[in-house]
N, C-alpha and C. Protein backbone atom coordinates (compact mmCIF):
# COMPACT_ATOMS: atom_id res chain seq x y z
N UNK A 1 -10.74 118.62 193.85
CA UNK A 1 -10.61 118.18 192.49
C UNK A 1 -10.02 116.77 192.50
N UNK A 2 -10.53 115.76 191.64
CA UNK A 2 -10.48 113.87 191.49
C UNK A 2 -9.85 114.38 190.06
N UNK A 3 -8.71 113.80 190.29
CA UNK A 3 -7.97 113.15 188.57
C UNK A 3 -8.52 111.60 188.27
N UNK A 4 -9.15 111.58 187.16
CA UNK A 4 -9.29 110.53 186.48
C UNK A 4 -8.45 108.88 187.45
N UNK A 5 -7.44 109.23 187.54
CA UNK A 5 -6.29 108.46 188.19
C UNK A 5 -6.23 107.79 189.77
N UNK A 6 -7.68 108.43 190.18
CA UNK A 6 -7.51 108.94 191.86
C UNK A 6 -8.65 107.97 192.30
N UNK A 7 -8.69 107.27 193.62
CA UNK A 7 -9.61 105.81 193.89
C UNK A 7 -11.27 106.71 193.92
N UNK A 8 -11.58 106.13 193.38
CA UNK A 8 -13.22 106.48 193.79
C UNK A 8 -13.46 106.08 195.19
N UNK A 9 -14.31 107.10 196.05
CA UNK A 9 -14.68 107.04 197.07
C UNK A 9 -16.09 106.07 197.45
N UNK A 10 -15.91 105.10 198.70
CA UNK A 10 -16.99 104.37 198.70
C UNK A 10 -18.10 104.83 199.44
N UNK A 11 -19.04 105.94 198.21
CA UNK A 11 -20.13 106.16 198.36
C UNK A 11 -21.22 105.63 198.52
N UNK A 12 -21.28 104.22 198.29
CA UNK A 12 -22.07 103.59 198.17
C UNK A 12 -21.95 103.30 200.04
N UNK A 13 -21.30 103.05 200.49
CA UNK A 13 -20.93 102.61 201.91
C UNK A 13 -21.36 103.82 202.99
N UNK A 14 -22.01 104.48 202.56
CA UNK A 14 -22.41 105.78 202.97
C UNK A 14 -24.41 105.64 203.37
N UNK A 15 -24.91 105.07 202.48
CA UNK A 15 -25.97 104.95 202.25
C UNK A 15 -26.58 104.13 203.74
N UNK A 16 -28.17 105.02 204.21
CA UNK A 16 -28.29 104.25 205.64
C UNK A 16 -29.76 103.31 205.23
N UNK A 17 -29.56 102.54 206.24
CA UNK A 17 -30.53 101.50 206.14
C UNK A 17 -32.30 102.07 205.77
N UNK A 18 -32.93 101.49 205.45
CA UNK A 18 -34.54 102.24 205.72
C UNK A 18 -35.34 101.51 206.87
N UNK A 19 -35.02 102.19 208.15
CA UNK A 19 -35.42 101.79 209.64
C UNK A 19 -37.13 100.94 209.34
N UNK A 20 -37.88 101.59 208.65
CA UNK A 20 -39.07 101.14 208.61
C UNK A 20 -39.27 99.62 207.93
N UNK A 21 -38.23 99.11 207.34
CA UNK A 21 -38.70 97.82 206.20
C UNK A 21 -37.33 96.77 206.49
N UNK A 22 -36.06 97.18 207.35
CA UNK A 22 -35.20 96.49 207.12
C UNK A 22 -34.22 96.56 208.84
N UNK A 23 -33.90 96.09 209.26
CA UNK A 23 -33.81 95.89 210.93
C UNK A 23 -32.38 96.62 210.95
N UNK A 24 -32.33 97.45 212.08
CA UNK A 24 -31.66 97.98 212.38
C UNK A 24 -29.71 98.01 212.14
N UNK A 25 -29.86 96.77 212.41
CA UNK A 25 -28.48 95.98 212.84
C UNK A 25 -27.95 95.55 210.81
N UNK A 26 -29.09 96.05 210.26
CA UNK A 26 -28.89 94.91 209.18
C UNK A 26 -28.66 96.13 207.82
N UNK A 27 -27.41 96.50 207.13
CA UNK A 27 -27.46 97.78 206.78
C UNK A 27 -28.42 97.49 204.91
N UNK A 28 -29.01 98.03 204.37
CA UNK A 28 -29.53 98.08 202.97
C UNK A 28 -28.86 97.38 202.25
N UNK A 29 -27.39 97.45 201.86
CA UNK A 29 -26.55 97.47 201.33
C UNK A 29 -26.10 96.14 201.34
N UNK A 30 -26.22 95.19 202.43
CA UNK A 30 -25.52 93.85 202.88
C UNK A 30 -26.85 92.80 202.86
N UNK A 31 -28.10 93.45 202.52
CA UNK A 31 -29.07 93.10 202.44
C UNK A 31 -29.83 92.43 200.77
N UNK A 32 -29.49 93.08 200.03
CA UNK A 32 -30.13 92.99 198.84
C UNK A 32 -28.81 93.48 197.59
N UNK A 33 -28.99 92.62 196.54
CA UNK A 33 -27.81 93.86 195.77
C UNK A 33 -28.65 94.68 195.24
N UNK A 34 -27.66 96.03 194.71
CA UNK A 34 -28.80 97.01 194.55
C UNK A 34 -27.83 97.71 193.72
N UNK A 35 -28.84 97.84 193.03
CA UNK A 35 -28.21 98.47 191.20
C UNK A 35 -27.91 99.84 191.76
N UNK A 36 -26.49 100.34 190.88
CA UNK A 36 -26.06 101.54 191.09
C UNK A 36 -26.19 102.55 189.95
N UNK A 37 -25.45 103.46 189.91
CA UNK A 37 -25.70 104.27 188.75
C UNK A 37 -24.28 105.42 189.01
N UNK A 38 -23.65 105.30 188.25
CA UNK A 38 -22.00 105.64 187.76
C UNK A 38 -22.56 107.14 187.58
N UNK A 39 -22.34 107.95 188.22
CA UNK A 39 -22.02 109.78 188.01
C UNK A 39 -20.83 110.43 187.75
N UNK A 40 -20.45 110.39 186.56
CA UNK A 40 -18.88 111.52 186.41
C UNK A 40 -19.04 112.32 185.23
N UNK A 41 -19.12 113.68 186.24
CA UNK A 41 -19.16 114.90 185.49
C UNK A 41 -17.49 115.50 185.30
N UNK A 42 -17.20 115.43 184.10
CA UNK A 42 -15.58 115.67 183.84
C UNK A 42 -15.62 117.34 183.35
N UNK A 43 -14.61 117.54 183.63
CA UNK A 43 -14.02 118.85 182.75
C UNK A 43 -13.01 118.81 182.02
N UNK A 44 -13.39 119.22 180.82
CA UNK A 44 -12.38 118.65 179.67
C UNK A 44 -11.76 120.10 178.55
N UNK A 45 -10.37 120.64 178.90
CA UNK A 45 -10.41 121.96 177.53
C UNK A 45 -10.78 121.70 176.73
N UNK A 46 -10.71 122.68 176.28
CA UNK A 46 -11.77 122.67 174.50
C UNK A 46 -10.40 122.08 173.57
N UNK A 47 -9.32 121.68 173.93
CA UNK A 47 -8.18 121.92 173.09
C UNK A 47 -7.93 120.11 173.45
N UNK A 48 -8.35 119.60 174.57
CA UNK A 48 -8.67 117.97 174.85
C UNK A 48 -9.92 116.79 174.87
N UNK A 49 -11.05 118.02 174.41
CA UNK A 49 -11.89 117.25 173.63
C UNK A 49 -11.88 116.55 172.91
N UNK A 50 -11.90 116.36 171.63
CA UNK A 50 -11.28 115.16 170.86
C UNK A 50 -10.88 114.20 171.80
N UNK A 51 -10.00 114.50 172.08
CA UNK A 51 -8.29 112.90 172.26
C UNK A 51 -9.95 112.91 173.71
N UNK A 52 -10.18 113.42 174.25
CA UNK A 52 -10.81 112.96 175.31
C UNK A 52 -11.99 111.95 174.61
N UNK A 53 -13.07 112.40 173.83
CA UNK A 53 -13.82 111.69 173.39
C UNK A 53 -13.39 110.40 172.48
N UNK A 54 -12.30 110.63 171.86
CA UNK A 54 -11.87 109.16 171.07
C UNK A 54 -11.46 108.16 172.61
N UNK A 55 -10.62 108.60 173.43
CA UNK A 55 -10.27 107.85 174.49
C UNK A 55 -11.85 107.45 175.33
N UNK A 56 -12.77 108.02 175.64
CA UNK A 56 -14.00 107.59 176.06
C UNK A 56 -14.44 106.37 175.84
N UNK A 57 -14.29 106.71 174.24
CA UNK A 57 -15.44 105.32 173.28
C UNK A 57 -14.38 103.86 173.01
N UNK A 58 -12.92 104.13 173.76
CA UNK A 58 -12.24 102.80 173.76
C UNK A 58 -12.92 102.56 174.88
N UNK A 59 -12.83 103.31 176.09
CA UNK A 59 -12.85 102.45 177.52
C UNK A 59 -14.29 102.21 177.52
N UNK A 60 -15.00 102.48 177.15
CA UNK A 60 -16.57 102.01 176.42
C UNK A 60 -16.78 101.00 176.14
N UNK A 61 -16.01 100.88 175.09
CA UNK A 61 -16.45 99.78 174.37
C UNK A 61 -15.97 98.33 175.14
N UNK A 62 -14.94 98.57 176.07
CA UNK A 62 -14.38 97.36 176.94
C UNK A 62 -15.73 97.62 178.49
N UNK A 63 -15.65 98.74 178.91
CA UNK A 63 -16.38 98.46 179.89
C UNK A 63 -18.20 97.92 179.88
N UNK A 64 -18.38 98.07 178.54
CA UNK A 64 -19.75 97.68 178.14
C UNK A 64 -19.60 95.98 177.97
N UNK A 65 -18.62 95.38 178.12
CA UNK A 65 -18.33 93.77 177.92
C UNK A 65 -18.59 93.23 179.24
N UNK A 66 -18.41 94.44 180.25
CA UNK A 66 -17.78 93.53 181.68
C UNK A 66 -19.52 93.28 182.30
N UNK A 67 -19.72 91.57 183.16
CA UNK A 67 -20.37 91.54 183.96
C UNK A 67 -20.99 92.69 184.64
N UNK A 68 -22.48 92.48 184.49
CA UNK A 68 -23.21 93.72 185.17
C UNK A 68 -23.19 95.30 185.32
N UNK A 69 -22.64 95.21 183.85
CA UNK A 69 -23.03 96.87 183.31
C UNK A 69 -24.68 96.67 182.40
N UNK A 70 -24.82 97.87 182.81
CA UNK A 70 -26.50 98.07 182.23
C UNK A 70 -26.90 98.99 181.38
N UNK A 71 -25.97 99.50 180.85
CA UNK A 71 -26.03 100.29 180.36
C UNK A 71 -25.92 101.91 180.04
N UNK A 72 -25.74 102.53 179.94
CA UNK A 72 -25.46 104.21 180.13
C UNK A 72 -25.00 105.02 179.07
N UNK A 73 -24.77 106.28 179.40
CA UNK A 73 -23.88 107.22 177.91
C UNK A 73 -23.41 108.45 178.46
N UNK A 74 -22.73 109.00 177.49
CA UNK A 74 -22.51 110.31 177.39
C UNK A 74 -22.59 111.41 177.31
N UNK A 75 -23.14 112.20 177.99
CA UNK A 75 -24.12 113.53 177.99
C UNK A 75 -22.94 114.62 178.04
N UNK A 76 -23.11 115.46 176.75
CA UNK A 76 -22.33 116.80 176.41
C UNK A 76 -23.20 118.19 176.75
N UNK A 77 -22.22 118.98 177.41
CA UNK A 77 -23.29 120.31 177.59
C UNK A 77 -23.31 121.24 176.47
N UNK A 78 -24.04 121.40 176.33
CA UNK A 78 -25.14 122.15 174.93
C UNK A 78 -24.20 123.46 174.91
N UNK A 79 -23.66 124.45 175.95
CA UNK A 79 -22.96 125.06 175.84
C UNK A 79 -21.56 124.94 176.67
N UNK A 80 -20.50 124.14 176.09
CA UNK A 80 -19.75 123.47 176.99
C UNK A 80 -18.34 124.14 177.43
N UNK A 81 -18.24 125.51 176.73
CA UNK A 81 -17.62 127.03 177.24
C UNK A 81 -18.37 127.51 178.57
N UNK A 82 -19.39 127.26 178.73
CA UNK A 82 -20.50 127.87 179.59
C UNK A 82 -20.95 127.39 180.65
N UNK A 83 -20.54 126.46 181.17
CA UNK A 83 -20.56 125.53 182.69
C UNK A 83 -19.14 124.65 182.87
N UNK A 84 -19.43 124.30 184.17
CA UNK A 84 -18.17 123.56 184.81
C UNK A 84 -17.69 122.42 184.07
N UNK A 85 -18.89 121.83 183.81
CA UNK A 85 -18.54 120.21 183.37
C UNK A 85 -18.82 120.13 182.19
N UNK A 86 -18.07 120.04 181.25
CA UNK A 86 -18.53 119.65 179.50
C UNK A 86 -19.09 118.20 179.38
N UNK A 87 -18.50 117.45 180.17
CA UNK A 87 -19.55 115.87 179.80
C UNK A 87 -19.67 115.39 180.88
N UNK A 88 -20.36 114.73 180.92
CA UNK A 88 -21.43 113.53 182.18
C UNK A 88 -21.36 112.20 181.61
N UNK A 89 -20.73 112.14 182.47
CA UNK A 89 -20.81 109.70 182.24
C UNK A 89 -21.68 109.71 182.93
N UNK A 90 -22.56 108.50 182.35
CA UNK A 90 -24.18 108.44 183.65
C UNK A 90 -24.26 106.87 182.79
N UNK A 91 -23.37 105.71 184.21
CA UNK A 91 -23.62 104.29 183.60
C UNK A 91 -24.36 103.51 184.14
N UNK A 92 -25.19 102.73 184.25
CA UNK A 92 -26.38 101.77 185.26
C UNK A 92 -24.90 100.43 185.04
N UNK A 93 -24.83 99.86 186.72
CA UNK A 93 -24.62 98.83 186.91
C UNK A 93 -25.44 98.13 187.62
N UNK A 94 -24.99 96.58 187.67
CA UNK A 94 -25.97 95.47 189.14
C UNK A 94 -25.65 96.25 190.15
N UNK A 95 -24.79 96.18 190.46
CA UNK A 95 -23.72 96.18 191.73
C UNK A 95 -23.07 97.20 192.36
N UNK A 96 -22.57 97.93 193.12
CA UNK A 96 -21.62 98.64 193.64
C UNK A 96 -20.19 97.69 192.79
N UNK A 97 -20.29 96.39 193.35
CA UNK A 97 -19.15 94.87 193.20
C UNK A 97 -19.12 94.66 191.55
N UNK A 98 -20.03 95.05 190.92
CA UNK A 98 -19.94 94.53 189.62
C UNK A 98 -19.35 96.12 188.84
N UNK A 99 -19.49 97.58 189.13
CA UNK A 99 -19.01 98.34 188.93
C UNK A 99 -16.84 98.18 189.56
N UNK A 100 -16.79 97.54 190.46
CA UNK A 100 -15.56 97.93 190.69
C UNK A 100 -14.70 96.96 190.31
N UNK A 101 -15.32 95.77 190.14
CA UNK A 101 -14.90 94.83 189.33
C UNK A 101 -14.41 94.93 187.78
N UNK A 102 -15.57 95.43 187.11
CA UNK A 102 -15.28 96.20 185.70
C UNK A 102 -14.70 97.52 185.69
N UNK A 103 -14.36 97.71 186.66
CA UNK A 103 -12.92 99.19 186.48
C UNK A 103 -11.94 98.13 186.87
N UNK A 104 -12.01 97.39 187.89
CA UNK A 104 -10.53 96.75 187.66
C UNK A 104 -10.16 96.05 186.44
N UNK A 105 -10.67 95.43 185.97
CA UNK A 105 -10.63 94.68 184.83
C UNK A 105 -10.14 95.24 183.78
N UNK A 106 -11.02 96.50 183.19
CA UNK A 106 -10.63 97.42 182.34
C UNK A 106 -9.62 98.59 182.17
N UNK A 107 -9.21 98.74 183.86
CA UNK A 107 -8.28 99.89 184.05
C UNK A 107 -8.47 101.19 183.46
N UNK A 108 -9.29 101.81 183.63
CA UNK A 108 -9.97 103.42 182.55
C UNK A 108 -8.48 104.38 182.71
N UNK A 109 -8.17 104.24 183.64
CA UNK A 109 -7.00 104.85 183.60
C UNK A 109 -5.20 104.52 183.01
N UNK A 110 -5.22 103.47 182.94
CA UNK A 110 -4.16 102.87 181.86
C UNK A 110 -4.62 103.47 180.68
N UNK A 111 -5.48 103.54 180.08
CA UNK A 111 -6.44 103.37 179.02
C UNK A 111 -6.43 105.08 178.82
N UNK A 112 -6.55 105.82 179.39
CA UNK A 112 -6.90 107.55 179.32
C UNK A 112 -4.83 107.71 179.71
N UNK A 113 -4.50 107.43 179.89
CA UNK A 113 -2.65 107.48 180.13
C UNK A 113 -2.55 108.61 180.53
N UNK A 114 -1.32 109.72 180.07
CA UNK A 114 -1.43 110.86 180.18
C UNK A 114 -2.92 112.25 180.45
N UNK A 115 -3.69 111.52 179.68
CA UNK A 115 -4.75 112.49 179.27
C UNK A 115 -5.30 112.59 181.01
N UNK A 116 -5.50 111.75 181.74
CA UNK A 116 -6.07 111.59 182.85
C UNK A 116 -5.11 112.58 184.01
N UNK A 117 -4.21 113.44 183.93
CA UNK A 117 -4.27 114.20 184.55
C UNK A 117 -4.09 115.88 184.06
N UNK A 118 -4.46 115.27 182.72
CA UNK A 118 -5.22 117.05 182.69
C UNK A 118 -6.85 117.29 182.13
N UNK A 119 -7.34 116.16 182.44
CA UNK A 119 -8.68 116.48 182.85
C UNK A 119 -8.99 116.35 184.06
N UNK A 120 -10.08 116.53 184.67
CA UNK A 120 -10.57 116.80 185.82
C UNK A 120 -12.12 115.63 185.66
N UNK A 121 -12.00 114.24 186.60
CA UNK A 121 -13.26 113.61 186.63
C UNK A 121 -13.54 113.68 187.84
N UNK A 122 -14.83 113.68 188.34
CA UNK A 122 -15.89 113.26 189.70
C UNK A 122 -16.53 112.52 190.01
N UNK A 123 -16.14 110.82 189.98
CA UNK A 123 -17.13 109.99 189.70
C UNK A 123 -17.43 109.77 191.14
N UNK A 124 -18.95 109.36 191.20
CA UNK A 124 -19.49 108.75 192.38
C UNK A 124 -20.65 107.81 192.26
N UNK A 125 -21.29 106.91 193.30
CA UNK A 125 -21.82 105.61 192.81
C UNK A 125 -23.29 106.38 193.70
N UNK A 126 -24.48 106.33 192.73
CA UNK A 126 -25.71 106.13 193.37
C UNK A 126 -26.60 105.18 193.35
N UNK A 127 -27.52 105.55 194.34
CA UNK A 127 -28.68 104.86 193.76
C UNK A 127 -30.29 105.56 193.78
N UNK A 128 -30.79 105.38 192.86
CA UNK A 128 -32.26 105.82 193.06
C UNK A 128 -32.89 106.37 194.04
N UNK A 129 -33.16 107.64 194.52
CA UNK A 129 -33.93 107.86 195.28
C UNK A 129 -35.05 107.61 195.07
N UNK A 130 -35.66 108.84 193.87
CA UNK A 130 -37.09 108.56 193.67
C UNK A 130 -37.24 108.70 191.92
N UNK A 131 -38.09 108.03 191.09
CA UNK A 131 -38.39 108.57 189.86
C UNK A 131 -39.52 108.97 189.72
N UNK A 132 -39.45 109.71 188.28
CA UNK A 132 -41.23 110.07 188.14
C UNK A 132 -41.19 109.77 186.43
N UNK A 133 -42.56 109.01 186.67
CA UNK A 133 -42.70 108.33 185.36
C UNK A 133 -43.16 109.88 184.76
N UNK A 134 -43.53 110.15 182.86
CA UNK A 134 -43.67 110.74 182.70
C UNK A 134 -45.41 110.96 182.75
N UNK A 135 -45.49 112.34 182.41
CA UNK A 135 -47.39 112.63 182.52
C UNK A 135 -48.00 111.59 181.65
N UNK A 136 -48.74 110.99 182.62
CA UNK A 136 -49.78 110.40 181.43
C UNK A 136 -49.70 108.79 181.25
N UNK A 137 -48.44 108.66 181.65
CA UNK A 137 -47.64 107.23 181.57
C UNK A 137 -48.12 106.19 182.81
């Protein structure tokens, strides 16, 4: 379990080269920048909802200012008594660098104060494996 409060792990630094298109010695990552995509599935009581969602849409509204955010939102579960995670942050940045830049800047955790250790967040940094456009498209 990650408290809100706790360093994000560099997932991104994890990711291996693609042997076929990019030389061995030379990792993906140090190669190209490459847009990420912000994953944090939180668990939030039903009794810190609210103060959780008003606190969201401050650090929102600052982290949507910073260099090389792309955009993203808030996804609530439809039955949120009924699974682990009641909400999903899902944010597009440039960068791995432009994501950690705009958490430093913004501090989400100054910002969530107290509240950040009695929720429960999981954030981690991806990137695209594969998409699928829709039928027809």
């Amino acid at each position: 379990m990650r408290h809100l409060g706790e360093p994000l792990a560099q997932e991104v630094d994890r990711r291996a080269a693609k042997p076929a298109t990019l030389p061995a010695s030379k990792p993906v990552w140090e190669t190209a920048v490459t847009e990420v995509v912000l994953i944090n599935p939180f668990v939030v009581p039903a009794a810190l909802r609210d103060e959780y969602l008003a606190t969201y849409h401050a650090v929102m509204e600052r982290l949507s200012q910073q260099p090389g955010f792309l955009g993203g939102g808030l996804h609530r579960a439809v039955n949120p008594d009924g699974v682990r995670f009641q909400f999903i942050n899902v944010n597009r940045w440039a960068s791995a660098e432009a994501f950690h830049a705009g958490i430093a800047a913004v501090n989400p955790t100054e910002i969530f104060g107290d509240l950040a250790q009695r929720i429960e967040a999981n954030p981690a940094l991806f990137t695209v494996e594969t998409s699928y456009p829709p039928s027809g498209a």
